[in-house]
N, C-alpha and C. Protein backbone atom coordinates (compact mmCIF):
# COMPACT_ATOMS: atom_id res chain seq x y z
N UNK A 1 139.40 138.20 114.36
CA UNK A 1 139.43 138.83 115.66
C UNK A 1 139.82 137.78 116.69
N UNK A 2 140.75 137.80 117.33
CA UNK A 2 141.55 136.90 118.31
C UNK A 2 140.89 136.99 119.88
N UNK A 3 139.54 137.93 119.82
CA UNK A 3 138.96 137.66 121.29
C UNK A 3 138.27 136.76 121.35
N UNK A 4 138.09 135.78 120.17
CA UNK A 4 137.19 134.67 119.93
C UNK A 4 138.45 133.45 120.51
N UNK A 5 139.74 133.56 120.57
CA UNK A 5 140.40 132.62 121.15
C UNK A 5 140.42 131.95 122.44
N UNK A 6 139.77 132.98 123.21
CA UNK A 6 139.72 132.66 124.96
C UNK A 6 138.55 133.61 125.30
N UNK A 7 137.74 133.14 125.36
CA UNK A 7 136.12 134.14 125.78
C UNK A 7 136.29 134.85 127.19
N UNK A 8 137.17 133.83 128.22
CA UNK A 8 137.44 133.73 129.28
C UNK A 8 138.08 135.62 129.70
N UNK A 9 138.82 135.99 128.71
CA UNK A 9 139.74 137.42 128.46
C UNK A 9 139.07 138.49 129.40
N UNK A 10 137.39 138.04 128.93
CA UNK A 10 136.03 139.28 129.16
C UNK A 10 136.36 139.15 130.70
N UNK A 11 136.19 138.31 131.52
CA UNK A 11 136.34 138.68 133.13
C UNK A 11 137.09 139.71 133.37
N UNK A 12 137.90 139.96 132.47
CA UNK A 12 139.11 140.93 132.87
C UNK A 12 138.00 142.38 133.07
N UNK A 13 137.37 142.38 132.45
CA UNK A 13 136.44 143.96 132.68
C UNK A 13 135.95 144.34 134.01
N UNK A 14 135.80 142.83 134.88
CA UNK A 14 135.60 142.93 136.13
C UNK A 14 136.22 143.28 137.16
N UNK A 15 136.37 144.41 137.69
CA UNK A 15 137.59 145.27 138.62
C UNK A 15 137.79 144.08 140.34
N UNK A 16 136.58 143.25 139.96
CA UNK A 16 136.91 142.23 141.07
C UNK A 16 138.44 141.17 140.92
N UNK A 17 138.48 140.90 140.09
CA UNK A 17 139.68 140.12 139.71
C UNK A 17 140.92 140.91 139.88
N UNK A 18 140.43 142.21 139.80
CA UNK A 18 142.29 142.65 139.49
C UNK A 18 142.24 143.22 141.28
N UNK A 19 141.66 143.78 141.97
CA UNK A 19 141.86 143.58 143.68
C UNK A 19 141.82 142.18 144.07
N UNK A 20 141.62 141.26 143.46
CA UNK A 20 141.70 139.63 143.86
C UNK A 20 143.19 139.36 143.87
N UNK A 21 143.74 139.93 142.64
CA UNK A 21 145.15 139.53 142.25
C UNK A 21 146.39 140.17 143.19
N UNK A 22 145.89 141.58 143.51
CA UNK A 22 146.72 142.48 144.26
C UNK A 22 146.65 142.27 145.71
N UNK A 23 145.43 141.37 146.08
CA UNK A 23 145.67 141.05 147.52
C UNK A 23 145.94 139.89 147.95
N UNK A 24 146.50 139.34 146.75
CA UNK A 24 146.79 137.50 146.64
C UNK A 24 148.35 137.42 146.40
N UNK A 25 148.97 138.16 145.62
CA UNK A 25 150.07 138.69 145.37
C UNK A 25 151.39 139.57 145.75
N UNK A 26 150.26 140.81 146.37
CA UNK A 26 151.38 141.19 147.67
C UNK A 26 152.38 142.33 146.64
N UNK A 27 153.74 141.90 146.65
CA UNK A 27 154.56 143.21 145.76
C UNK A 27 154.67 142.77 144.46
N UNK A 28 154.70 141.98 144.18
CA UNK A 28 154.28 141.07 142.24
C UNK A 28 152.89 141.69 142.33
N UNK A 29 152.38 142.14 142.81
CA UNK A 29 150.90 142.93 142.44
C UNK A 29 151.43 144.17 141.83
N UNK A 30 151.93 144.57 142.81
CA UNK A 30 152.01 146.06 142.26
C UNK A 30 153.06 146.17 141.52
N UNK A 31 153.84 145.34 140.99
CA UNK A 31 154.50 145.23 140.24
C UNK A 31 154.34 145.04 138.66
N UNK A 32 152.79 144.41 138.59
CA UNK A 32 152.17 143.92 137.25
C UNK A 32 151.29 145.35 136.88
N UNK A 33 150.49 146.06 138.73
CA UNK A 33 149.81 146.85 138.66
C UNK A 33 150.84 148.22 137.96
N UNK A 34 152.06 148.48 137.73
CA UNK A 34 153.16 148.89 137.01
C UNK A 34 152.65 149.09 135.74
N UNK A 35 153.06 147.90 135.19
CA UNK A 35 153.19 146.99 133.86
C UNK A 35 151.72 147.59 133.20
N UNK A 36 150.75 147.76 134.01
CA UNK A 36 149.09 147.79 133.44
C UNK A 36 149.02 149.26 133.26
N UNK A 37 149.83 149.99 134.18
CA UNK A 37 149.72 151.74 133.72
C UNK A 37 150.17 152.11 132.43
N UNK A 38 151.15 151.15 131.95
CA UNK A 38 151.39 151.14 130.65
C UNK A 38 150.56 151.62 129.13
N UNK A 39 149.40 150.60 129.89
CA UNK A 39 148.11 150.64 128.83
C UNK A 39 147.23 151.97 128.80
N UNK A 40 147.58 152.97 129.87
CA UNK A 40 146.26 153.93 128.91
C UNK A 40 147.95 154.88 129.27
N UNK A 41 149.24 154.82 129.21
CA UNK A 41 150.20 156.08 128.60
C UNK A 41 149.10 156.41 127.42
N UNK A 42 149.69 158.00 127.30
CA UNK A 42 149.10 158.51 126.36
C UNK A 42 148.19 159.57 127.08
N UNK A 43 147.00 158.84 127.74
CA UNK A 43 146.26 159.62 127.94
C UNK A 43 146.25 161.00 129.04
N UNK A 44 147.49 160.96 129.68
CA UNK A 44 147.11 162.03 130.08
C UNK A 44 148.02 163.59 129.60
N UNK A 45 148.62 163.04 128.33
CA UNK A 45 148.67 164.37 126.88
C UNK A 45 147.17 165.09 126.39
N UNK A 46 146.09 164.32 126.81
CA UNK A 46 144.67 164.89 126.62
C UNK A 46 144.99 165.81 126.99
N UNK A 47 145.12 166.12 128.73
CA UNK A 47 144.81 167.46 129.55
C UNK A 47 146.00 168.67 128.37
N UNK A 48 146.80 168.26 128.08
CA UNK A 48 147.29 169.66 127.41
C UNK A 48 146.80 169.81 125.86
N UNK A 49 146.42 168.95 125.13
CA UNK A 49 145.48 168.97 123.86
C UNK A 49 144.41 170.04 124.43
N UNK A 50 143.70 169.45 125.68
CA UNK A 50 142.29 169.97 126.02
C UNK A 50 142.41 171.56 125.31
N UNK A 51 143.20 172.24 125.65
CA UNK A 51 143.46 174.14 125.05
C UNK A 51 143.29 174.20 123.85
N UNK A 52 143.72 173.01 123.21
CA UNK A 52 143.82 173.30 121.70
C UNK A 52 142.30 172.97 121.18
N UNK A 53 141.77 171.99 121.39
CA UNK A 53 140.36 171.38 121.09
C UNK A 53 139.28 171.40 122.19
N UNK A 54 139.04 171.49 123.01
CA UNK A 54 138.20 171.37 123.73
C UNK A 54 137.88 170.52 124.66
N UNK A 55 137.14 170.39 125.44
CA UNK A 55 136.63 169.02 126.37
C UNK A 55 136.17 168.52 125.65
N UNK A 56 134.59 168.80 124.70
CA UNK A 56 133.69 168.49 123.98
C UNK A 56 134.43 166.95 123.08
N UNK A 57 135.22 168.01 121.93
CA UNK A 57 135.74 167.29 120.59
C UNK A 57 136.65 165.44 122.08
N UNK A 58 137.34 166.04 122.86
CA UNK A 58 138.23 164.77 123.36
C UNK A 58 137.36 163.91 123.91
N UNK A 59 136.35 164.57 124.76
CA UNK A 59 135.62 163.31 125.27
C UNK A 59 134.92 162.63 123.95
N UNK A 60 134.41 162.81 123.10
CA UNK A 60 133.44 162.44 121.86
C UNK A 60 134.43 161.14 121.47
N UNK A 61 135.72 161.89 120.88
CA UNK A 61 136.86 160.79 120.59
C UNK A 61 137.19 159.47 120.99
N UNK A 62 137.39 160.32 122.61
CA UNK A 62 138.10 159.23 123.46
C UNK A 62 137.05 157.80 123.43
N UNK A 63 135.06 158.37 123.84
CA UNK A 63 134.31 157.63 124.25
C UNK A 63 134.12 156.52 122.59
N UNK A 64 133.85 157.57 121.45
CA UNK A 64 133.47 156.72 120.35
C UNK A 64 134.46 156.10 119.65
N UNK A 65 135.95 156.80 119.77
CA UNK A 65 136.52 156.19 118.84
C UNK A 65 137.62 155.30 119.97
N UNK A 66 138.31 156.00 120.80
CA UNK A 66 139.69 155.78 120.91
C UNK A 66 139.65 154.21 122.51
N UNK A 67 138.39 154.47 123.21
CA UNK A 67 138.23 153.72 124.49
C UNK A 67 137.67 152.19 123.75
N UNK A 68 137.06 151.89 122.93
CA UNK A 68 136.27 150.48 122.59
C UNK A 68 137.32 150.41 121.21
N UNK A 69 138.84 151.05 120.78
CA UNK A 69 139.53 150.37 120.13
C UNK A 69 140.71 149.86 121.02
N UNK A 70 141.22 150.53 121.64
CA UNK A 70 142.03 150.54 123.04
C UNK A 70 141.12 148.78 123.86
N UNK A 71 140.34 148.73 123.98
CA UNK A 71 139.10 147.74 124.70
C UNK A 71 139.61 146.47 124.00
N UNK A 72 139.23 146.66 122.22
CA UNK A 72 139.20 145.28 122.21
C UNK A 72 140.35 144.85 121.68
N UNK A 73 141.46 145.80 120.71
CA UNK A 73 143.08 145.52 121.09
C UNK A 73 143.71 144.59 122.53
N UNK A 74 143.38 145.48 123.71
CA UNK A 74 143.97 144.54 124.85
C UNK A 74 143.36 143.45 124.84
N UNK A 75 141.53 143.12 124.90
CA UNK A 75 141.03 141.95 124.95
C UNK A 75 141.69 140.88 124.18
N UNK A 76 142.04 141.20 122.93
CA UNK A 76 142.44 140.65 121.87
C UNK A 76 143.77 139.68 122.13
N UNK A 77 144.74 140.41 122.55
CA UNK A 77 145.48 140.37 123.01
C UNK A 77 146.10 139.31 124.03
N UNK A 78 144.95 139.87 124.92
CA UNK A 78 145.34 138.85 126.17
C UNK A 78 144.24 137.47 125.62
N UNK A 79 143.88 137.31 125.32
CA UNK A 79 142.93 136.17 124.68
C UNK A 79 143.77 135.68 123.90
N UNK A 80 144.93 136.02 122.93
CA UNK A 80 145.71 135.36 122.08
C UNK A 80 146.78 135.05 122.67
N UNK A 81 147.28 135.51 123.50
CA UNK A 81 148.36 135.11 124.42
C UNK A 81 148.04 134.18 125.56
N UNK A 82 146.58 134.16 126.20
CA UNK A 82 146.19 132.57 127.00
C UNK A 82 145.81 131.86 125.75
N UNK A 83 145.38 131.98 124.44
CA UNK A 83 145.21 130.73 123.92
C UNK A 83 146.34 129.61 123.46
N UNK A 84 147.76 130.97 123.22
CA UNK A 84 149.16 130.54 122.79
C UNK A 84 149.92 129.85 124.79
N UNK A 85 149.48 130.44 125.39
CA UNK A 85 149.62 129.56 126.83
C UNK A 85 149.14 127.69 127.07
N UNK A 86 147.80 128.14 126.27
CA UNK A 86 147.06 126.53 126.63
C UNK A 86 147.91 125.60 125.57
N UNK A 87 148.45 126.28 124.63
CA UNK A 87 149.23 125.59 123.41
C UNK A 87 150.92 124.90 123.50
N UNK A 88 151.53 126.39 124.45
CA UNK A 88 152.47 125.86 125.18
C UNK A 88 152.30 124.57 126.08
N UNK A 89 151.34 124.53 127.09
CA UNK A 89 151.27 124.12 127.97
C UNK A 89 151.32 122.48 127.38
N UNK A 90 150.05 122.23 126.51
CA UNK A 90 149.75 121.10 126.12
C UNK A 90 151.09 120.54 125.17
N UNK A 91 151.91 121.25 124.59
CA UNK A 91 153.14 120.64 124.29
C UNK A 91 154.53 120.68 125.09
N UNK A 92 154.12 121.09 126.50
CA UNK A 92 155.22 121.13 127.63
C UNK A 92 156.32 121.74 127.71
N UNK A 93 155.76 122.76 126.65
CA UNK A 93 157.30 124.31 126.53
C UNK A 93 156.44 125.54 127.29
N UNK A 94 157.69 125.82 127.69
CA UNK A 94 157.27 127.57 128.20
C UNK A 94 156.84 128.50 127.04
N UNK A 95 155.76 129.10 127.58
CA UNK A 95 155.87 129.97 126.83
C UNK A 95 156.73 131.00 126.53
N UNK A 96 156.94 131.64 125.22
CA UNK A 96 157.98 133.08 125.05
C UNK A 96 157.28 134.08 125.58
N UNK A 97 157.94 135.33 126.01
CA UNK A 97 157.55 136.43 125.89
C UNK A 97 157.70 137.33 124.47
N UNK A 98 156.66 137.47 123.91
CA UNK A 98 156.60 137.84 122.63
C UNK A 98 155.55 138.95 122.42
N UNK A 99 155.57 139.71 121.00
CA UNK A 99 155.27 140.80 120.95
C UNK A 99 153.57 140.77 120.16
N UNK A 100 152.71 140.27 121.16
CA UNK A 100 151.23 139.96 120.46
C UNK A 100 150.35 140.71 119.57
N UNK A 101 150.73 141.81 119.67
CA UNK A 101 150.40 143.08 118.96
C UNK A 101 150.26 142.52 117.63
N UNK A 102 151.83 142.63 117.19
CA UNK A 102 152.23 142.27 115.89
C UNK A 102 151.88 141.24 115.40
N UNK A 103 151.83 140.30 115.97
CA UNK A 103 151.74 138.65 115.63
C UNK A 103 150.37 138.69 115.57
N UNK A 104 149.47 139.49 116.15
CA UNK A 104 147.68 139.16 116.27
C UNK A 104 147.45 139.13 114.71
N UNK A 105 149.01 140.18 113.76
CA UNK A 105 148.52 140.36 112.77
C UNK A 105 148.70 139.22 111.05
N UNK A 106 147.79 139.15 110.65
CA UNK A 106 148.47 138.28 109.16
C UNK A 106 149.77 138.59 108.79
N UNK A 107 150.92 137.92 108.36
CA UNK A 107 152.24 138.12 108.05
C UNK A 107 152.08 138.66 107.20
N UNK A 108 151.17 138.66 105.89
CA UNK A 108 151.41 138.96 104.58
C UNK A 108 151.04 140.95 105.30
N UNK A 109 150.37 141.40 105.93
CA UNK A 109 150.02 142.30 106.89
C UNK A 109 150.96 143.14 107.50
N UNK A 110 151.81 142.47 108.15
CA UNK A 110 152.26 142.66 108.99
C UNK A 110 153.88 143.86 108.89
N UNK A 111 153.81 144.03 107.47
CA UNK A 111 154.82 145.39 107.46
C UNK A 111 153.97 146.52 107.27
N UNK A 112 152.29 146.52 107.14
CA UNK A 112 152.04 147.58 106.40
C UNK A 112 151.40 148.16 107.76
N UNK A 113 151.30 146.98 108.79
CA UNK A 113 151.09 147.09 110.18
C UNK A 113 152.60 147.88 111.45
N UNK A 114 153.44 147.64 110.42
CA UNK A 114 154.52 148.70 111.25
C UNK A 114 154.78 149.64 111.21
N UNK A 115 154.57 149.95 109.65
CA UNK A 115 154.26 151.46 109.18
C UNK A 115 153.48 152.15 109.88
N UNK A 116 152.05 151.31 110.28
CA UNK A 116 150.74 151.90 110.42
C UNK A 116 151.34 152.86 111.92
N UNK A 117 152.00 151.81 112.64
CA UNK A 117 152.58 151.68 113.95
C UNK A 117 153.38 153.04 114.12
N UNK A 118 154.24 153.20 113.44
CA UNK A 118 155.19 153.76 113.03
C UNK A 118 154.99 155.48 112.92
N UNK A 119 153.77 155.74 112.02
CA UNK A 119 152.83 157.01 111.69
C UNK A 119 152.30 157.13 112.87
N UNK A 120 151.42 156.31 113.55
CA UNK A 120 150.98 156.54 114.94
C UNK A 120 152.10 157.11 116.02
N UNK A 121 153.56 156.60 116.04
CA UNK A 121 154.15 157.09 116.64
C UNK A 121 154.68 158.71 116.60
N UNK A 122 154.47 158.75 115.04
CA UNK A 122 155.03 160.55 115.26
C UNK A 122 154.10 161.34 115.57
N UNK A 123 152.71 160.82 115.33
CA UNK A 123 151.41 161.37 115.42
C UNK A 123 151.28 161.75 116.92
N UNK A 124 151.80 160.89 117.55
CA UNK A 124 151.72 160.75 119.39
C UNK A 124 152.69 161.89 119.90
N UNK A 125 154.08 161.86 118.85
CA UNK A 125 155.00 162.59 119.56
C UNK A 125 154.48 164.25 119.27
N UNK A 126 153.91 164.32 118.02
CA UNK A 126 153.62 165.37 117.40
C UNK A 126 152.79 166.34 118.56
N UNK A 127 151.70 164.98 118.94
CA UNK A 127 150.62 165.30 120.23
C UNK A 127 151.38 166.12 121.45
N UNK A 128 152.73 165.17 121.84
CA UNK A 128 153.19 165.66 123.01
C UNK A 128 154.26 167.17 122.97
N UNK A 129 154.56 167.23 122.03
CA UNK A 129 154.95 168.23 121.56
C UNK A 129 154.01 169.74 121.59
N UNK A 130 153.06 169.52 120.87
CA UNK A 130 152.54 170.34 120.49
C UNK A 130 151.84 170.95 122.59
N UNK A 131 151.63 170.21 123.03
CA UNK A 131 151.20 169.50 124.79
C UNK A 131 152.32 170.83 125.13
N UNK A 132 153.68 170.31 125.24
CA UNK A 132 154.83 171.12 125.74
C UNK A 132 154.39 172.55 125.39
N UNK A 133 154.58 173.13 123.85
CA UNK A 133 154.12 174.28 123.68
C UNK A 133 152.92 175.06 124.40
N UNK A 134 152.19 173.93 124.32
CA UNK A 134 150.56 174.99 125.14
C UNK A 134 150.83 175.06 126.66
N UNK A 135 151.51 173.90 127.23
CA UNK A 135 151.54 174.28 128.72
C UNK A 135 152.89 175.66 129.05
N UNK A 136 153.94 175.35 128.29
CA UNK A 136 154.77 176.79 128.97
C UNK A 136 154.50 178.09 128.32
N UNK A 137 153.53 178.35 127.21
CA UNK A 137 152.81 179.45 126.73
C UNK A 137 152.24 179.81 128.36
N UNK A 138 151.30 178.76 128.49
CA UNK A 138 150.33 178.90 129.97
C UNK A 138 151.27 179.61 131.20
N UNK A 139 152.53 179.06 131.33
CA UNK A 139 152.96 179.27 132.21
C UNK A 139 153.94 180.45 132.31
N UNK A 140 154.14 180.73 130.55
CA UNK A 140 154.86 182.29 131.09
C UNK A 140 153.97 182.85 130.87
N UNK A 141 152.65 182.48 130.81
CA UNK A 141 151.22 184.00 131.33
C UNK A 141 151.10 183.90 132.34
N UNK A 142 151.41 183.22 133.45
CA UNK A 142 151.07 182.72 134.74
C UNK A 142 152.16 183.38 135.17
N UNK A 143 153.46 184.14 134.51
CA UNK A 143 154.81 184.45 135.28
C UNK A 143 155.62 182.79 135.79
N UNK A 144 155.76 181.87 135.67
CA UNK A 144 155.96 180.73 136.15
C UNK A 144 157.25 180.36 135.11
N UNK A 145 157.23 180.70 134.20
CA UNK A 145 158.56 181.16 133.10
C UNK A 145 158.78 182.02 132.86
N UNK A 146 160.24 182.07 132.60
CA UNK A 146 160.69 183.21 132.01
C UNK A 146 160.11 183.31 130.41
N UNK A 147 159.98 184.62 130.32
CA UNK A 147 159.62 184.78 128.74
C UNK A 147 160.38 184.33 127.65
N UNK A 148 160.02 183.72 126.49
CA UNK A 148 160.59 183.02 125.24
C UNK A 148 159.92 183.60 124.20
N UNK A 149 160.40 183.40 122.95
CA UNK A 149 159.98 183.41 121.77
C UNK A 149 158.83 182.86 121.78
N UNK A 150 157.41 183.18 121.34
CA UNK A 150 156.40 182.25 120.89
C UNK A 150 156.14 183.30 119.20
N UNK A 151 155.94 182.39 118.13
CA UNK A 151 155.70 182.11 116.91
C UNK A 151 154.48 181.95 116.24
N UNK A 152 153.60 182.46 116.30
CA UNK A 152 152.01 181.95 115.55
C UNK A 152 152.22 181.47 114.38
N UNK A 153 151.83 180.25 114.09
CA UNK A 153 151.29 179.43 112.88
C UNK A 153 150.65 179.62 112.27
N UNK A 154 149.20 180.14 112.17
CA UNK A 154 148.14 180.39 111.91
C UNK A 154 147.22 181.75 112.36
N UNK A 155 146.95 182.53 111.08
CA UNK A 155 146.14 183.63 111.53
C UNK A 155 145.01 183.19 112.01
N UNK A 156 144.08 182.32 111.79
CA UNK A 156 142.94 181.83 112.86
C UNK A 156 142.72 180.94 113.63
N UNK A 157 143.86 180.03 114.28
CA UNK A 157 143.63 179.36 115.38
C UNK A 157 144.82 180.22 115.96
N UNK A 158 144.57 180.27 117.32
CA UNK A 158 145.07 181.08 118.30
C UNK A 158 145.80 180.12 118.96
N UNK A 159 145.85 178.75 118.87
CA UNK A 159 146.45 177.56 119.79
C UNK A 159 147.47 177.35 118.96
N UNK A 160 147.27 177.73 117.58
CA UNK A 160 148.42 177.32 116.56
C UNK A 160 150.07 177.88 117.00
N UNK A 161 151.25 177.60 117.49
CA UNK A 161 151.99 178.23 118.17
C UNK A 161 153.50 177.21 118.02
N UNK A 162 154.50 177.91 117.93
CA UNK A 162 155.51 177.08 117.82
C UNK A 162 156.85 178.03 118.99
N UNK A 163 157.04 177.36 119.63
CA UNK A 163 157.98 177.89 120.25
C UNK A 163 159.67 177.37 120.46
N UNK A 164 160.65 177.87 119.49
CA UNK A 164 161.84 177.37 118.86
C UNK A 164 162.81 176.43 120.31
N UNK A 165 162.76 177.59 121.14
CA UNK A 165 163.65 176.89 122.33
C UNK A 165 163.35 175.85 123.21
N UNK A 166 161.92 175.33 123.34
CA UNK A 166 161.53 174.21 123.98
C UNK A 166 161.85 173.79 123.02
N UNK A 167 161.01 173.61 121.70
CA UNK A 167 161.62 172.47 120.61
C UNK A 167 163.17 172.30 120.70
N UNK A 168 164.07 173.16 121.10
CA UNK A 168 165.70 172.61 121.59
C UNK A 168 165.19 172.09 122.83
N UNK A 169 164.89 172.38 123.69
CA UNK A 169 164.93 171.44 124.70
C UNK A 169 164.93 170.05 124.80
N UNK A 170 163.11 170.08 123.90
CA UNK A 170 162.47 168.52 123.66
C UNK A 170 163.63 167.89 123.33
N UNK A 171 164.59 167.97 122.38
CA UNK A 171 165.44 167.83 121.44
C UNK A 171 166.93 167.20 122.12
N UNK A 172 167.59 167.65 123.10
CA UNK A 172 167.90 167.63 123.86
C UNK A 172 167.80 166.86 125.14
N UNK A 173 166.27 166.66 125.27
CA UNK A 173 165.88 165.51 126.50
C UNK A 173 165.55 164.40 125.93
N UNK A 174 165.74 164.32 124.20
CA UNK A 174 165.11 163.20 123.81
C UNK A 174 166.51 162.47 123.51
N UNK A 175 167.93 162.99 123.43
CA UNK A 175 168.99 162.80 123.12
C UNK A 175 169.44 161.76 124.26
N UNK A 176 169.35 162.64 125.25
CA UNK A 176 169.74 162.71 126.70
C UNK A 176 168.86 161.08 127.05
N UNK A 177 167.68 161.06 126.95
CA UNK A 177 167.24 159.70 126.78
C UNK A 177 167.43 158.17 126.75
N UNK A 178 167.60 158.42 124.91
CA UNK A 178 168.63 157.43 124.39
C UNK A 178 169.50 157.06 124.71
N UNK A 179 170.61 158.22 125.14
CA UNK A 179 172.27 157.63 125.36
C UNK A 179 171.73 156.74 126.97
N UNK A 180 171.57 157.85 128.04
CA UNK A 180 170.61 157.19 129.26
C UNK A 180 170.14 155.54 129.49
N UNK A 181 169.25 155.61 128.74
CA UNK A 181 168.19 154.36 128.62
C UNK A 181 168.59 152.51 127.66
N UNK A 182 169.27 153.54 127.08
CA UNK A 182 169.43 152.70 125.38
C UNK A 182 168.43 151.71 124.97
N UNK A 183 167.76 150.92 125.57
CA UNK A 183 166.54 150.11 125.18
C UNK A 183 165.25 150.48 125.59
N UNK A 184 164.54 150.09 124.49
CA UNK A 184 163.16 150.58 124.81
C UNK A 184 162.30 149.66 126.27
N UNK A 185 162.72 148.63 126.67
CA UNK A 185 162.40 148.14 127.86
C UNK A 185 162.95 149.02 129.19
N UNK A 186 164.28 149.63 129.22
CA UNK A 186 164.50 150.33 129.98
C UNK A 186 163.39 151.25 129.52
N UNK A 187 163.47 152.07 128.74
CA UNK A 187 162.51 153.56 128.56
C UNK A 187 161.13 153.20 128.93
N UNK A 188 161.01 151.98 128.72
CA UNK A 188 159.26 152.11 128.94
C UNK A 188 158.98 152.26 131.09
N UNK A 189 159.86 151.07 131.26
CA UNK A 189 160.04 151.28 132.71
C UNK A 189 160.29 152.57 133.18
N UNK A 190 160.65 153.73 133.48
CA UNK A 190 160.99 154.97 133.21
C UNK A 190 159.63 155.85 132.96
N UNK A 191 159.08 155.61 131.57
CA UNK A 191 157.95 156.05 131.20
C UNK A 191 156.87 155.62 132.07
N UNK A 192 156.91 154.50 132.76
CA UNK A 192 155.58 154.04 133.29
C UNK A 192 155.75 155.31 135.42
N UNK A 193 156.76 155.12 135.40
CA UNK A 193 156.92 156.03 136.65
C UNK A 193 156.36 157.54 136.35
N UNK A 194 156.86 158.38 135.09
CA UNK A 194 156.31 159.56 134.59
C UNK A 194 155.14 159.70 134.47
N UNK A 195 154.22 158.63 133.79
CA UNK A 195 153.04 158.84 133.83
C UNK A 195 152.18 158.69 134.62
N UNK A 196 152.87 157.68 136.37
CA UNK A 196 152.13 157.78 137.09
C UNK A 196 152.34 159.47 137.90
N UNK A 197 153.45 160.00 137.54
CA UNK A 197 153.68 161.05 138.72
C UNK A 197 152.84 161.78 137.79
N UNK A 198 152.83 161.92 136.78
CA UNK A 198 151.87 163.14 135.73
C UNK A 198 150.55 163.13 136.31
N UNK A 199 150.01 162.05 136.55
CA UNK A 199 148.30 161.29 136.80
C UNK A 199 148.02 162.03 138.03
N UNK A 200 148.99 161.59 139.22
CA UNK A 200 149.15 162.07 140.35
C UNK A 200 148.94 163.53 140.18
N UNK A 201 149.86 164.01 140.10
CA UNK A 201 150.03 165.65 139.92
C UNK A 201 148.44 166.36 139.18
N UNK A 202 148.06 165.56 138.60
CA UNK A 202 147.09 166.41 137.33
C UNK A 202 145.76 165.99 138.49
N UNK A 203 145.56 165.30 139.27
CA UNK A 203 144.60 164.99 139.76
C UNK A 203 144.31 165.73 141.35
N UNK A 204 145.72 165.79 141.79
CA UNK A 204 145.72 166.94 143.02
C UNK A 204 145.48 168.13 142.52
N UNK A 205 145.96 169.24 141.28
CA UNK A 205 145.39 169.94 140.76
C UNK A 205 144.13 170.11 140.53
């Protein structure tokens, strides 16, 4: 476990440091404060899961499983990247910008760790997908769409639902994307604006 590299990491839990940084910093604040929305993407695909599972089942998740692995990943993280700082430093090279994730992991590890990576990713898209379907179901009951095809999956879950022409859409905006973006550093930049306007939006609601 790589939070044993820099103990120092733990201050970070303290919300004093990060208004320390943003009023010391100026527009490189909110520029990192960017960079940090990064870390909980994802979560606000909950609110359209919520239909399918409940409040109950997500909060249980989020609190036991998904918030204290999320916790000590970043701790981890940033503790292995100031310990690889003090290492630079003391041999008078810059540090790289490099991908700590991966590297936190044993090499001999470390493909079965991309895979792992990899499954998580369709698992996520699967999430947001399935997200798309439940919210414009919602919204052509609301009249807010025009009516489409919807498909039941399942004779006893009622959330179970596939709807063919968003899946062209998704399909389509994910195309549209790529050619767009072409690197995943562009896309993430991009992504980090979406998820703040999503946050926004879901919270004035």
């Amino acid at each position: 476990m790589h939070l044993s590299d820099n103990w120092s990491v733990l201050n970070a839990i303290n919300p004093y440091w990060a208004g320390k940084f943003l009023a010391s910093h100026g527009l490189i604040g909110f520029i990192v404060l960017g960079a940090v929305l990064m870390t909980v993407t994802g979560a606000e695909a909950l609110y359209a899961d919520m239909g399918h599972f409940g409040r109950s089942p997500i909060q249980t998740a989020w609190y036991a499983v998904v918030f204290p692995c999320l916790a000590l990943n970043y701790l981890g993280q940033g503790a292995f990247a100031l310990h690889n700082l003090e290492l630079a430093n003391a041999a008078g090279k810059p540090l790289e910008d490099l991908n700590w994730f991966f590297l936190m992991c044993p090499e001999v590890l470390r493909p079965a760790l991309v895979i792992l990576a990899t499954m998580a990713t369709v698992i996520a898209s699967q999430a947001v997908i399935t997200g798309a379907y439940s919210l414009t179901q919602q919204a052509i009951q609301l009249g807010m769409l025009p009516r489409m095809q919807i498909l039941r999956t399942s004779e006893t879950q009622a959330g179970q639902i596939y709807l063919p022409g968003v899946n062209r859409l998704l399909l389509v905006g994910v195309l549209a994307l790529i050619v767009l973006f072409q690197t995943s550093a562009n896309l993430a930049h991009a992504y980090g604006i979406a998820v703040t306007g999503t946050m926004l939006v879901t919270t004035g609601l």
